[in-house]
Protein backbone atom coordinates (compact mmCIF):
# COMPACT_ATOMS: atom_id res chain seq x y z
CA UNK A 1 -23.13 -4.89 -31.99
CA UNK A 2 -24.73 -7.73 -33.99
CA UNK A 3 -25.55 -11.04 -32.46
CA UNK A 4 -22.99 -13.48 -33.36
CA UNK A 5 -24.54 -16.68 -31.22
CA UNK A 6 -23.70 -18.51 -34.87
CA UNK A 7 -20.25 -20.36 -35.54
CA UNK A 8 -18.27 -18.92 -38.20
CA UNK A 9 -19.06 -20.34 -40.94
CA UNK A 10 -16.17 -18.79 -43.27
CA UNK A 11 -13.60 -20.92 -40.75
CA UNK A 12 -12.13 -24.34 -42.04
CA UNK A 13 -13.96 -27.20 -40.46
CA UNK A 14 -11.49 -28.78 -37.80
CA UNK A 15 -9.32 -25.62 -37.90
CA UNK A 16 -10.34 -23.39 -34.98
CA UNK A 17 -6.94 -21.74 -33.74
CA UNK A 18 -9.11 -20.91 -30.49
CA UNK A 19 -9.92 -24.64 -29.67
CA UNK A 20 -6.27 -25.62 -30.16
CA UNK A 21 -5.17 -23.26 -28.17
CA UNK A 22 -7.28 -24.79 -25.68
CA UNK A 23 -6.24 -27.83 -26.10
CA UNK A 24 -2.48 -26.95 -26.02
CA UNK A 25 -3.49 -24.71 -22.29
CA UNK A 26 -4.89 -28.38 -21.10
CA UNK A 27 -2.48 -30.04 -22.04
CA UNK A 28 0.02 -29.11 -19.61
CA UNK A 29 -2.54 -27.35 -17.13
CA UNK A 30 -1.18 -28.88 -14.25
CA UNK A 31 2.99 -29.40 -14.33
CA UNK A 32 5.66 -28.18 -15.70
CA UNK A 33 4.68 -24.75 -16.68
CA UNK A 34 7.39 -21.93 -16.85
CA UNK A 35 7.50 -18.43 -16.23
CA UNK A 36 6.25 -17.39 -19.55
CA UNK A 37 4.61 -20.63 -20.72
CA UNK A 38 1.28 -19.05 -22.23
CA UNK A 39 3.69 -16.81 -24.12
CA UNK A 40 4.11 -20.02 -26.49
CA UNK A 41 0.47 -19.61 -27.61
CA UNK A 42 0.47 -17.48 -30.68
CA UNK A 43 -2.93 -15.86 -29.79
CA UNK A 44 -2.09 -14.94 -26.55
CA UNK A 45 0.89 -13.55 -27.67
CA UNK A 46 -0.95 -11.14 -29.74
CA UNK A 47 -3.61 -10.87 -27.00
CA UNK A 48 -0.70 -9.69 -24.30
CA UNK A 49 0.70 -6.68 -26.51
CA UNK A 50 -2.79 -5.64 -27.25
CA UNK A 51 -3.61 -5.42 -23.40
CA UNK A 52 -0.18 -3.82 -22.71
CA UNK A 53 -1.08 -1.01 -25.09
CA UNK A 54 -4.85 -0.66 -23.72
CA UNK A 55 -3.79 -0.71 -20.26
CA UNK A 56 -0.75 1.96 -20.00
CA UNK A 57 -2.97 4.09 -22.16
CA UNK A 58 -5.54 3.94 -19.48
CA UNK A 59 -3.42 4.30 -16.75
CA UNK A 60 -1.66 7.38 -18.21
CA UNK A 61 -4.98 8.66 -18.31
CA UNK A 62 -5.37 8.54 -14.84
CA UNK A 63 -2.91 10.23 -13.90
CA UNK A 64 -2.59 13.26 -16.39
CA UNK A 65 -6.43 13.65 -15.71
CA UNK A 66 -5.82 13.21 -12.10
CA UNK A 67 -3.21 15.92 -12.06
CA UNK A 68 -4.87 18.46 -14.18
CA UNK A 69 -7.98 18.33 -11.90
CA UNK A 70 -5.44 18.76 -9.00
CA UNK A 71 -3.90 22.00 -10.70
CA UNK A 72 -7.54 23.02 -12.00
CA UNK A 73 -9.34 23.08 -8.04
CA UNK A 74 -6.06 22.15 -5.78
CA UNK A 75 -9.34 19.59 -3.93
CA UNK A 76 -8.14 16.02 -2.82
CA UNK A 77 -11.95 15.78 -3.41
CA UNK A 78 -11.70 16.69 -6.69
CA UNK A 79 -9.16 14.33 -7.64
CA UNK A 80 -11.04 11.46 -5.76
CA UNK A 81 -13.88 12.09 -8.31
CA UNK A 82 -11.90 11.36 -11.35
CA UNK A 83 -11.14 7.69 -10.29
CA UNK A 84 -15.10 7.72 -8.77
CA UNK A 85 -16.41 8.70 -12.25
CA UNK A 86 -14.17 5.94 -13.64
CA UNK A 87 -15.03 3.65 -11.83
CA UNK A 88 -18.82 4.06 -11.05
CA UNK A 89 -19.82 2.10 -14.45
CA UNK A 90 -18.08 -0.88 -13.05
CA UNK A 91 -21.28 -1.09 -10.51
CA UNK A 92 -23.70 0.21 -12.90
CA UNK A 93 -22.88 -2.33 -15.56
CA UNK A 94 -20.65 -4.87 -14.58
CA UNK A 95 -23.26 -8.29 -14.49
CA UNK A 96 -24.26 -6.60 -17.55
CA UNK A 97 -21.02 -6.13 -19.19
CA UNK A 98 -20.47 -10.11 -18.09
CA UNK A 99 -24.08 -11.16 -19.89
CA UNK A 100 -22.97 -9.88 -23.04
CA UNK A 101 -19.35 -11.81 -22.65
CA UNK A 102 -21.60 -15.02 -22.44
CA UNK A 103 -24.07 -13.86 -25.65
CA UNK A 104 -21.65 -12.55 -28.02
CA UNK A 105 -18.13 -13.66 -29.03
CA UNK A 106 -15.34 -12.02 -26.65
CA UNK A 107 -13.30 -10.90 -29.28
CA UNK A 108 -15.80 -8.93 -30.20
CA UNK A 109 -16.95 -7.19 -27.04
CA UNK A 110 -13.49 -6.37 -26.46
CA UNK A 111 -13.12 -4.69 -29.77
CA UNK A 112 -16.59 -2.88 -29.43
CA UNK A 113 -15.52 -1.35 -26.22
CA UNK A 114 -12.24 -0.64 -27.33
CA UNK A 115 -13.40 1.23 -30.07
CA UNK A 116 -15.56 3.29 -27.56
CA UNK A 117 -12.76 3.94 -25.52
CA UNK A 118 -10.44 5.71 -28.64
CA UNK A 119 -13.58 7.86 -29.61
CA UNK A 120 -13.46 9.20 -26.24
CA UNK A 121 -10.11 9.52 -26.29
CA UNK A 122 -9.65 11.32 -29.38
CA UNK A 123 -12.83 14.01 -27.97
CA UNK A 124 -10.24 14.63 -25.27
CA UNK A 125 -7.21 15.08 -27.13
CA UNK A 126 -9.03 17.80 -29.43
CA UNK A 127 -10.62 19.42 -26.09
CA UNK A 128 -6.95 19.31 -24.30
CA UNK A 129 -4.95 20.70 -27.60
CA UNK A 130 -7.27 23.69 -28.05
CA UNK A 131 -7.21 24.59 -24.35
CA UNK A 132 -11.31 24.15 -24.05
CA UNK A 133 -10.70 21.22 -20.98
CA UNK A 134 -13.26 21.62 -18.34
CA UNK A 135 -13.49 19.98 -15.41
CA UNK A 136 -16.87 18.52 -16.40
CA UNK A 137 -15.63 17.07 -19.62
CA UNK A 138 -12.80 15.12 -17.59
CA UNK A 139 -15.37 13.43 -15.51
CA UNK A 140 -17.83 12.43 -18.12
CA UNK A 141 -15.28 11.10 -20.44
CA UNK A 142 -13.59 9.09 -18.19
CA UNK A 143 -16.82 7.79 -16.98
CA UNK A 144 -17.39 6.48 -20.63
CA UNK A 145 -14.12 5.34 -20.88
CA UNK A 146 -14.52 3.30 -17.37
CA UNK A 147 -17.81 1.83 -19.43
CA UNK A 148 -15.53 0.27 -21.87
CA UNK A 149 -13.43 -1.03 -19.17
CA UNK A 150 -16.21 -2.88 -18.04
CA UNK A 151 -17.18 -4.31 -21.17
CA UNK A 152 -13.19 -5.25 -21.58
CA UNK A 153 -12.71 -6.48 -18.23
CA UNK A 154 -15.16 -9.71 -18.03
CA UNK A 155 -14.53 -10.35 -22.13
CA UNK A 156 -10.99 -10.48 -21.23
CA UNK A 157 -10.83 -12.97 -18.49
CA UNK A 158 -13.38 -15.49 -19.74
CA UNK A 159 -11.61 -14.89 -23.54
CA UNK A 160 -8.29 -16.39 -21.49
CA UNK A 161 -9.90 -19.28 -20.06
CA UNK A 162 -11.34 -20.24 -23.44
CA UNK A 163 -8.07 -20.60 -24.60
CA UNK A 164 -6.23 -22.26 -21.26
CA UNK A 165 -7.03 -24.08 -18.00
CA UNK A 166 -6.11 -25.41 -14.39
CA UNK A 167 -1.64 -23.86 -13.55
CA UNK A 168 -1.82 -22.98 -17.52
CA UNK A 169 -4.37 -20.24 -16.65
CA UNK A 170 -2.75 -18.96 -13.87
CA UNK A 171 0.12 -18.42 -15.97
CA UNK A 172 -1.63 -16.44 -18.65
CA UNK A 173 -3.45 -14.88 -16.18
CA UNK A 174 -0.18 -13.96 -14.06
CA UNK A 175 0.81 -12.28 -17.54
CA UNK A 176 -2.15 -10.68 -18.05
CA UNK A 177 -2.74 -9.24 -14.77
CA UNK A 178 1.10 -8.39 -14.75
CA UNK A 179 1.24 -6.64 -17.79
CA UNK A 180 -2.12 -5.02 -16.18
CA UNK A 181 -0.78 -3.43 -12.91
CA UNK A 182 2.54 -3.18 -14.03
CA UNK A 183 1.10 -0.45 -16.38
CA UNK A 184 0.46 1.52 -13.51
CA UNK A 185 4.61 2.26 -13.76
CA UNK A 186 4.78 2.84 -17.51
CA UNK A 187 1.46 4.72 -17.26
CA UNK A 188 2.46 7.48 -15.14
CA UNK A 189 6.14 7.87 -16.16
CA UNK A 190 4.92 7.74 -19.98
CA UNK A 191 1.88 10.30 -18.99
CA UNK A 192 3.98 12.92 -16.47
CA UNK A 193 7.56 12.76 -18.39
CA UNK A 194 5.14 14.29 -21.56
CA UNK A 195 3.62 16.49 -19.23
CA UNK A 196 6.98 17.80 -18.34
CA UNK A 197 8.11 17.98 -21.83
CA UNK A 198 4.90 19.52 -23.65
CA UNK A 199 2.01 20.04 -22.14
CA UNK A 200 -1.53 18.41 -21.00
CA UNK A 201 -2.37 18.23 -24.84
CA UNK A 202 0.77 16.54 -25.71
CA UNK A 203 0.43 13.92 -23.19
CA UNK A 204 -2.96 12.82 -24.88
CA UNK A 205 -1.20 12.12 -28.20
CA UNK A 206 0.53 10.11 -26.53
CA UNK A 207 -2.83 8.46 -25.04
CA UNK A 208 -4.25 8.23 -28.39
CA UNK A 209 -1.34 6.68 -29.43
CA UNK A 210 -1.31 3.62 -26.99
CA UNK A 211 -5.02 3.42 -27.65
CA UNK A 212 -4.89 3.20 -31.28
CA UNK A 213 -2.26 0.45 -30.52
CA UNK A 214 -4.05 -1.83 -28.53
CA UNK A 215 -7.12 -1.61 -30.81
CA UNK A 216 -5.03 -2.58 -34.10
CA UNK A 217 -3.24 -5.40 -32.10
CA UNK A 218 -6.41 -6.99 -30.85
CA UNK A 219 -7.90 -7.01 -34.39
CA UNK A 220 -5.04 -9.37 -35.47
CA UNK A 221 -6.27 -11.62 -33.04
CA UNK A 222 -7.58 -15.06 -35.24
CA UNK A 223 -10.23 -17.51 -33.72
CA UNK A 224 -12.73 -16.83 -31.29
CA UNK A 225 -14.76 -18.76 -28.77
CA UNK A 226 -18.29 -19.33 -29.95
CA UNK A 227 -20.90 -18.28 -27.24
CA UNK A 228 -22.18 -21.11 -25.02
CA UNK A 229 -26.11 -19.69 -25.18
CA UNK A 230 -27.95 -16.75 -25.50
CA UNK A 231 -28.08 -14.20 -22.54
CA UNK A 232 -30.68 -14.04 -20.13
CA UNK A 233 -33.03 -10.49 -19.19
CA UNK A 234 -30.33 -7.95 -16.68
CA UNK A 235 -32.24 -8.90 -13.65
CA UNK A 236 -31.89 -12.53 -13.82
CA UNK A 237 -28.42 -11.94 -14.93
CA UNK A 238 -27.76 -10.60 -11.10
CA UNK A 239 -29.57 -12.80 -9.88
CA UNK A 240 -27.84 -15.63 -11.39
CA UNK A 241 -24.84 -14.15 -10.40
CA UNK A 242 -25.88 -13.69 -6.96
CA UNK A 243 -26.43 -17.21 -6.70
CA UNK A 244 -23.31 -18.50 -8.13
CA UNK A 245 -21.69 -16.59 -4.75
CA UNK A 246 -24.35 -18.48 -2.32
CA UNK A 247 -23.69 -21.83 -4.23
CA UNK A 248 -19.47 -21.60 -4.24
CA UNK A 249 -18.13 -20.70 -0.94
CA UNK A 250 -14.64 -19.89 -2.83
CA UNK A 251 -16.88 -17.37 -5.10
CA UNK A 252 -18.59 -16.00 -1.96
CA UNK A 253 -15.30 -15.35 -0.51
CA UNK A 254 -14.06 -13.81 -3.52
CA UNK A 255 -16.79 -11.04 -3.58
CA UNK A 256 -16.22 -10.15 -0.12
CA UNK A 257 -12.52 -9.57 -0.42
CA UNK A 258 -12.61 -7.89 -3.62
CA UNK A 259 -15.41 -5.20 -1.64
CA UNK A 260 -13.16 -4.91 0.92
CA UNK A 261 -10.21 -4.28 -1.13
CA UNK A 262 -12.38 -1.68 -3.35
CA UNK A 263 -13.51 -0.19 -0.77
CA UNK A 264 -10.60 0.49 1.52
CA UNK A 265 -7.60 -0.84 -0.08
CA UNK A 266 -7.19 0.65 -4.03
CA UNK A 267 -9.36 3.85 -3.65
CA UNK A 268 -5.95 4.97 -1.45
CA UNK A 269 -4.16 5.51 -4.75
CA UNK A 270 -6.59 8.71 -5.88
CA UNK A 271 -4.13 10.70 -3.28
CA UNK A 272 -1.22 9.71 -4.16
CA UNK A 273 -0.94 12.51 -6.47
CA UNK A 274 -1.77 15.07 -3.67
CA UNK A 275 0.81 13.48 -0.97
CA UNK A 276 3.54 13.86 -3.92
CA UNK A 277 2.38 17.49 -4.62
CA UNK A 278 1.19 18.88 -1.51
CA UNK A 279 3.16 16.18 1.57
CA UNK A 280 6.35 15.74 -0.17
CA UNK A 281 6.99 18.73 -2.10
CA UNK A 282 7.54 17.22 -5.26
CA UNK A 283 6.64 18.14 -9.16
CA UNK A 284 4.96 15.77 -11.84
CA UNK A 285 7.70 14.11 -12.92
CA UNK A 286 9.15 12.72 -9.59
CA UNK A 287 4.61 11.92 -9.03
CA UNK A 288 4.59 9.85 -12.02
CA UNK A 289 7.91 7.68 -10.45
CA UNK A 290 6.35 7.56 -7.47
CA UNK A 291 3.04 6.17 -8.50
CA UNK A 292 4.91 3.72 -10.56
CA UNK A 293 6.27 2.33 -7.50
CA UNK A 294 2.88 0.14 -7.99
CA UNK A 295 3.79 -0.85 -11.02
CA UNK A 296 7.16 -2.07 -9.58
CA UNK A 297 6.23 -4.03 -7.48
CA UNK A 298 3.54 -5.92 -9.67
CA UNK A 299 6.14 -6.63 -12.22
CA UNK A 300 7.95 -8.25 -9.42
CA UNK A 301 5.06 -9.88 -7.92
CA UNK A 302 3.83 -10.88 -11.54
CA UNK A 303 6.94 -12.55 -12.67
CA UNK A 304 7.31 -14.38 -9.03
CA UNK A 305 3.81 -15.75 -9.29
CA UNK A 306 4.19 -16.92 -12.77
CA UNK A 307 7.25 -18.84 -12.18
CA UNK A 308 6.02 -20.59 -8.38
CA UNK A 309 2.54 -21.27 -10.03
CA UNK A 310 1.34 -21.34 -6.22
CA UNK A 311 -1.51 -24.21 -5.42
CA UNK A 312 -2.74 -21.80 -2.30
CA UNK A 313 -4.61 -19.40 -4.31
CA UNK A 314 -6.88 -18.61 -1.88
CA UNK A 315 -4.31 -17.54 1.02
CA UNK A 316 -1.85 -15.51 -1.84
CA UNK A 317 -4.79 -13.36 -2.84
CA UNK A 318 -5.45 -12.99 0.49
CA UNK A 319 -2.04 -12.43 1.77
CA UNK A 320 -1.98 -10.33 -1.10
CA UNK A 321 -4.37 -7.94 -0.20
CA UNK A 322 -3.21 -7.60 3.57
CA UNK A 323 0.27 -6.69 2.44
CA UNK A 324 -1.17 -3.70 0.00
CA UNK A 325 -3.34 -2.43 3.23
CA UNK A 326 0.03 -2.66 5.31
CA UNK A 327 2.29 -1.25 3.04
CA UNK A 328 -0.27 1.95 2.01
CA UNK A 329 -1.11 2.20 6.19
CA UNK A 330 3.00 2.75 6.02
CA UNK A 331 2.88 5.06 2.66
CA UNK A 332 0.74 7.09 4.64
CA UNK A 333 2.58 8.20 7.46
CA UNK A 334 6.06 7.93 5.68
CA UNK A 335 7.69 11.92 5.00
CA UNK A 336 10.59 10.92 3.19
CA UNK A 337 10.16 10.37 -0.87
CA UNK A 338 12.07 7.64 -1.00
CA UNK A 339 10.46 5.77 1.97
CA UNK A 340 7.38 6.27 0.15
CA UNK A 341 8.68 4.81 -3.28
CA UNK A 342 9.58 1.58 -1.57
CA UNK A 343 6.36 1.35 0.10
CA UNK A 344 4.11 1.69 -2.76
CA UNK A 345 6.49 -1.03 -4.29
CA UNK A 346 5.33 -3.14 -1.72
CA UNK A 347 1.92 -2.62 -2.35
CA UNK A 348 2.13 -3.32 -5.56
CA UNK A 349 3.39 -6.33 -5.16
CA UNK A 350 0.41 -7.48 -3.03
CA UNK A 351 -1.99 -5.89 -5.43
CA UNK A 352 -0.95 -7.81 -8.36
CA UNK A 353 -0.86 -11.47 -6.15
CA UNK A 354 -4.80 -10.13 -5.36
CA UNK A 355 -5.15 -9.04 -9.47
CA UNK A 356 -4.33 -12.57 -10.92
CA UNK A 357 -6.00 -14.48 -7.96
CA UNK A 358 -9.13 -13.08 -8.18
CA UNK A 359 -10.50 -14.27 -11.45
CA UNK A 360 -8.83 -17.38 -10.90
CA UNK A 361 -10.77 -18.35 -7.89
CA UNK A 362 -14.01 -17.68 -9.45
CA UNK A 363 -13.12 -18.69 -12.95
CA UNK A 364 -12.02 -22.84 -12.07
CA UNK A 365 -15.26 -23.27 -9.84
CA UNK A 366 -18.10 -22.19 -12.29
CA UNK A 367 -19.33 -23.90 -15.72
CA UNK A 368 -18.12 -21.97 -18.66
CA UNK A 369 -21.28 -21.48 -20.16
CA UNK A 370 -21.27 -18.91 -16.66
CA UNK A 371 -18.25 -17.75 -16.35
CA UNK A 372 -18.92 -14.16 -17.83
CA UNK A 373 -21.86 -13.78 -15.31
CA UNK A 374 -19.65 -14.64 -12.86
CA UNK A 375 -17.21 -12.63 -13.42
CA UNK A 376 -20.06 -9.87 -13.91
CA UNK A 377 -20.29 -10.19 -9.92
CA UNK A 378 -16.86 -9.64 -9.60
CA UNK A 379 -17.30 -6.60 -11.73
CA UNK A 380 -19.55 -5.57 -9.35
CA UNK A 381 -17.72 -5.82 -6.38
CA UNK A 382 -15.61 -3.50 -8.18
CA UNK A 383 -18.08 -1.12 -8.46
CA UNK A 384 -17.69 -0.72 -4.76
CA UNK A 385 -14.50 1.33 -5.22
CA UNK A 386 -16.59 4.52 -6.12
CA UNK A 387 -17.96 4.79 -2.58
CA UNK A 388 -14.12 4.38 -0.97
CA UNK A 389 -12.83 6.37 -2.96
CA UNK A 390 -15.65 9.06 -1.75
CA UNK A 391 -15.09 8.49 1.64
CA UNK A 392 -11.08 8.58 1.14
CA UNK A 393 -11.30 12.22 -0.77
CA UNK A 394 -14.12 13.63 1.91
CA UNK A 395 -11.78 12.69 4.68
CA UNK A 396 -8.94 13.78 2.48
CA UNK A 397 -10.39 17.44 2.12
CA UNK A 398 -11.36 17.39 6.14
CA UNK A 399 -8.37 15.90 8.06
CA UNK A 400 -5.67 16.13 5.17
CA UNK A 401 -4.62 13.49 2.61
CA UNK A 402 -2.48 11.66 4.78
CA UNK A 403 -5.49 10.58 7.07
CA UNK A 404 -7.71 9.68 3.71
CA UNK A 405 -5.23 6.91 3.35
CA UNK A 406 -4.33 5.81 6.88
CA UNK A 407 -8.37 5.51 8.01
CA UNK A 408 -9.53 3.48 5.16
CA UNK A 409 -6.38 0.76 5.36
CA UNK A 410 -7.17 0.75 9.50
CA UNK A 411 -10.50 -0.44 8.24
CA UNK A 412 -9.61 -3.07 5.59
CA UNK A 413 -7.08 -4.37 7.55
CA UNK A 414 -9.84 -4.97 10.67
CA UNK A 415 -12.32 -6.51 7.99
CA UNK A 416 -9.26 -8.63 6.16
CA UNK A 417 -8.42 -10.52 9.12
CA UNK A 418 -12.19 -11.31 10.30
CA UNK A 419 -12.62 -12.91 6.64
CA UNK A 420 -9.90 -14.61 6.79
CA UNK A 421 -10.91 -16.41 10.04
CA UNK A 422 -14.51 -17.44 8.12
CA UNK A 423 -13.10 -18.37 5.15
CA UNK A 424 -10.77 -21.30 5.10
CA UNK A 425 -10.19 -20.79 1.21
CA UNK A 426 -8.62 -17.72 2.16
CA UNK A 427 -6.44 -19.35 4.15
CA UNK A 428 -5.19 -21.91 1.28
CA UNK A 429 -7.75 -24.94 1.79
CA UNK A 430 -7.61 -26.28 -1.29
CA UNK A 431 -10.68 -28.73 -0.11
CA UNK A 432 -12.75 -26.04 0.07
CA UNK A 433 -11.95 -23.67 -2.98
CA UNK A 434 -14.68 -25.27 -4.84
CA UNK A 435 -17.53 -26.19 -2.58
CA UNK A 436 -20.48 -25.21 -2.06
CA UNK A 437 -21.97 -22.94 0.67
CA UNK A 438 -23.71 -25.52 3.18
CA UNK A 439 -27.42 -24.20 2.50
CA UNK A 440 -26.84 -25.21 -1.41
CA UNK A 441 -25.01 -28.91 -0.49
CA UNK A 442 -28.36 -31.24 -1.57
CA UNK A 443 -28.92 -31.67 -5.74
C-alpha cells in the first residue's frame, strides 16, 4: 500500500466532494434529521451499497462455513472455532488496523483489505467446487478474511465521520450499522437457500459474487479524506489508545461494555447452528431463517434508531446490550422453533442499538486526527470475542449447546448491571459522555 499522507493533487482546488459532504453532515448535525437523511449524500449513498454487498457476503460466509464444519466433525467446538479464527485478528491487529486509518487515506485501506478479502474468497470457491475443502483451509481463510475485516472496520467508521457529524452521524451510522447486522438475515437465507439448492461450492459463487460487488461499488466512491499526520511505531499506537480510555470516561466505558458483550453476549451466536440442527430438529434452510431472526430485528432496531435520533446514547447502547443477553438467556432454554425465531429477533434488535452506539460514543469525544486509534481500541475489545466464543464451544461440547449459551449470558448480564451502576454515561448522562476520567481532569 503506498503512503498517500499527500493531498491529491489531480483534484480541482476548492472541489473536494469529501469536504462538502462534510459540510452538508454539519450542517444539520443537530435537528431535523429524518430516517434516511445521510441517504441524501451522494457518497454515502455509494458507500451504503458497497457495505451491503461486503457485509452479507461475509455473513453468508459464516454460516455456510459454520455448517460445513458442523457436518465435517458434528463438534459445537468445532464450529466455535470458525467464528474464533475469524475473529482472533480483531485482537491481534485491531490498534494496528486503526494506525493505518489515521496514516493513509480510508478509501484506500478499505479497498486494500477488500481486495484481500476476494482473493481469499475466490481460493475457497476453487477449494469448495473441486471437493478438496479441509477443515484446516476453512479456519485459515477465514482468519485472513477476519484480517481484512479489521482493516475495514476502523477505515469505515472514521471514513463516515469525515464526511458527517453530531445527530447527522448517528444517522449514517444507524444506516451503516443497520445495513451491517441486518446482513446477518440476508446472509444466512442467501448462504443456506444455495446450500439447499446446489451445494457448498455453489453457495461460494454466490460469496464471490457479493464480494466482487462491494469491491466495484466502493471504487466508485469520489473524494477522500486526506490523513491528519503520519502514524506513530505499534506500541505507542496502544498506548495512545490506552490512554484515550483513561482520559474519556465515555471511551473507558465503551471498552468495557464492548468486552463484556464480546465476551459473553455475541460469541452465543457460534451455536446457533447446532441448537437448529441438533435441539430443534431442523435442516439448513429453516437454520439460515432462524439465524436471520438477528437480522430482523436489527432492521427494526436500525430503522427505529434512525428515525428517534436518541440524545441518551449511552443508556440505548447499554440497554441495548442487556436486552441481547436477555433475549439469548431466553433463546437458550426455548424448545419450540418458533419461540426461538422471535427471540433471536429480539436480540437483534438490542445488538444493532449496541452496533451504532458504540462508535458513536467514542467517535464525538476524541480529536479526529485520533479517531482511527481510537477506534483501534475498540477493535480490540473486539478481539475479546475469540476467548467467549472458546469458553461457549468448550462448555458447548461438555454440558450441551444449550448450556454454552445460557452460562455465558448469566455472566454478562451480572457484569452489565455492575457497569451500569459505575458508569453514569451508561445510564444516559449526557454531562458526562465526554469527560474525562478524574485522574486526567488538570491540563
Amino acid at each position: 500500500m503506498a503512503d498517500e499522507t499527500q493531498p491529491d493533487s489531480s483534484r480541482p482546488s476548492g472541489s473536494d466532494p469529501v469536504a462538502d459532504s462534510r459540510q452538508r453532515g454539519a450542517s444539520h448535525s443537530d435537528d431535523g434529521v429524518g430516517t434516511f437523511a445521510a441517504m441524501r449524500d451522494g457518497t454515502f449513498r455509494w458507500l451504503w451499497a458497497a457495505s451491503w454487498a461486503y457485509y452479507t457476503g461475509r455473513a453468508m460466509e459464516l454460516a455456510v462455513l459454520s455448517w460445513l464444519i458442523l457436518e465435517l466433525t458434528d463438534s459445537p467446538a468445532s464450529v466455535a472455532l470458525v467464528a474464533v479464527s475469524r475473529a482472533a485478528p480483531m485482537f491481534v491487529f485491531g490498534v494496528l488496523a486503526g494506525s493505518l486509518s489515521d496514516r493513509y487515506r480510508r478509501r484506500s485501506v478499505m479497498l486494500a483489505a477488500q481486495t484481500l478479502n476476494l482473493a481469499i474468497v475466490l481460493v475457497l470457491t476453487v477449494l469448495m467446487m473441486t471437493s478438496r475443502i479441509e477443515t484446516w483451509h476453512v479456519y485459515s481463510g477465514i482468519a485472513v478474511t477476519g484480517f481484512s475485516w479489521a482493516l475495514d472496520f476502523t477505515a469505515r467508521r472514521a471514513y463516515l465521520a469525515s464526511l458527517f457529524s453530531g445527530r447527522a452521524l448517528t444517522n449514517a451510522m444507524s444506516l451503516d450499522t443497520g445495513a451491517l447486522i441486518s446482513s446477518n438475515l440476508t446472509g444466512p437465507l442467501f448462504g443456506t437457500s444455495l446450500l439447499r439448492w446446489t451445494d457448498f461450492g455453489g453457495a461460494y459463487v454466490g460469496i464471490t459474487a457479493f464480494t466482487v460487488s462491494g469491491l466495484v461499488l466502493l471504487f466508485t466512491l469520489r473524494g477522500e479524506v486526506p490523513p491528519v499526520g503520519a502514524a506513530p511505531a505499534p506500541l505507542r499506537v496502544l498506548a495512545e489508545a490506552l490512554g484515550i480510555a483513561r482520559r474519556h470516561r465515555s471511551v473507558m466505558a465503551t471498552l468495557l461494555v464492548t468486552m463484556v458483550f464480546n465476551l459473553f453476549g455475541w460469541p452465543i451466536s457460534t451455536q446457533i447452528p447446532v441448537i437448529a440442527r441438533d435441539e430443534l430438529g431442523v435442516p439448513e434452510i429453516l437454520y439460515g431463517v432462524l439465524a436471520g431472526g438477528l437480522g430482523v430485528g436489527a432492521l427494526v432496531g436500525a430503522v427505529i434508531l434512525a428515525t428517534l435520533n436518541p440524545r441518551r446514547r449511552g443508556s440505548v447502547y447499554s440497554l441495548g446490550t442487556l436486552l441481547f443477553l436477555v433475549a439469548a438467556f431466553g433463546f437458550a432454554l426455548s424448545p419450540w422453533y418458533l419461540l426461538s425465531l422471535a427471540l433471536l429477533i429480539v436480540a437483534g434488535m438490542g445488538l444493532v442499538s449496541f452496533g451504532i452506539m458504540q462508535p458513536l460514543l467514542v467517535i464525538e469525544v476524541v480529536p479526529p486526527e485520533l479517531r482511527g486509534r481510537a477506534l483501534g481500541a475498540v477493535a480490540l475489545a473486539i478481539g475479546a470475542s475469540p476467548m467467549g466464543m472458546l469458553l461457549v464451544g468448550f462448555i458447548a461440547e461438555t454440558a450441551g449447546p444449550r448450556m454454552g449459551v445460557a452460562v455465558p449470558t448469566v455472566i454478562g448480564l451480572a457484569l452489565m448491571l455492575v457497569l451500569r451502576r459505575r458508569y453514569s454515561v451508561l445510564r444516559g448522562s449526557p454531562e458526562l459522555a465526554e469527560a474525562p476520567t478524574p485522574s486526567n481532569t488538570s491540563a
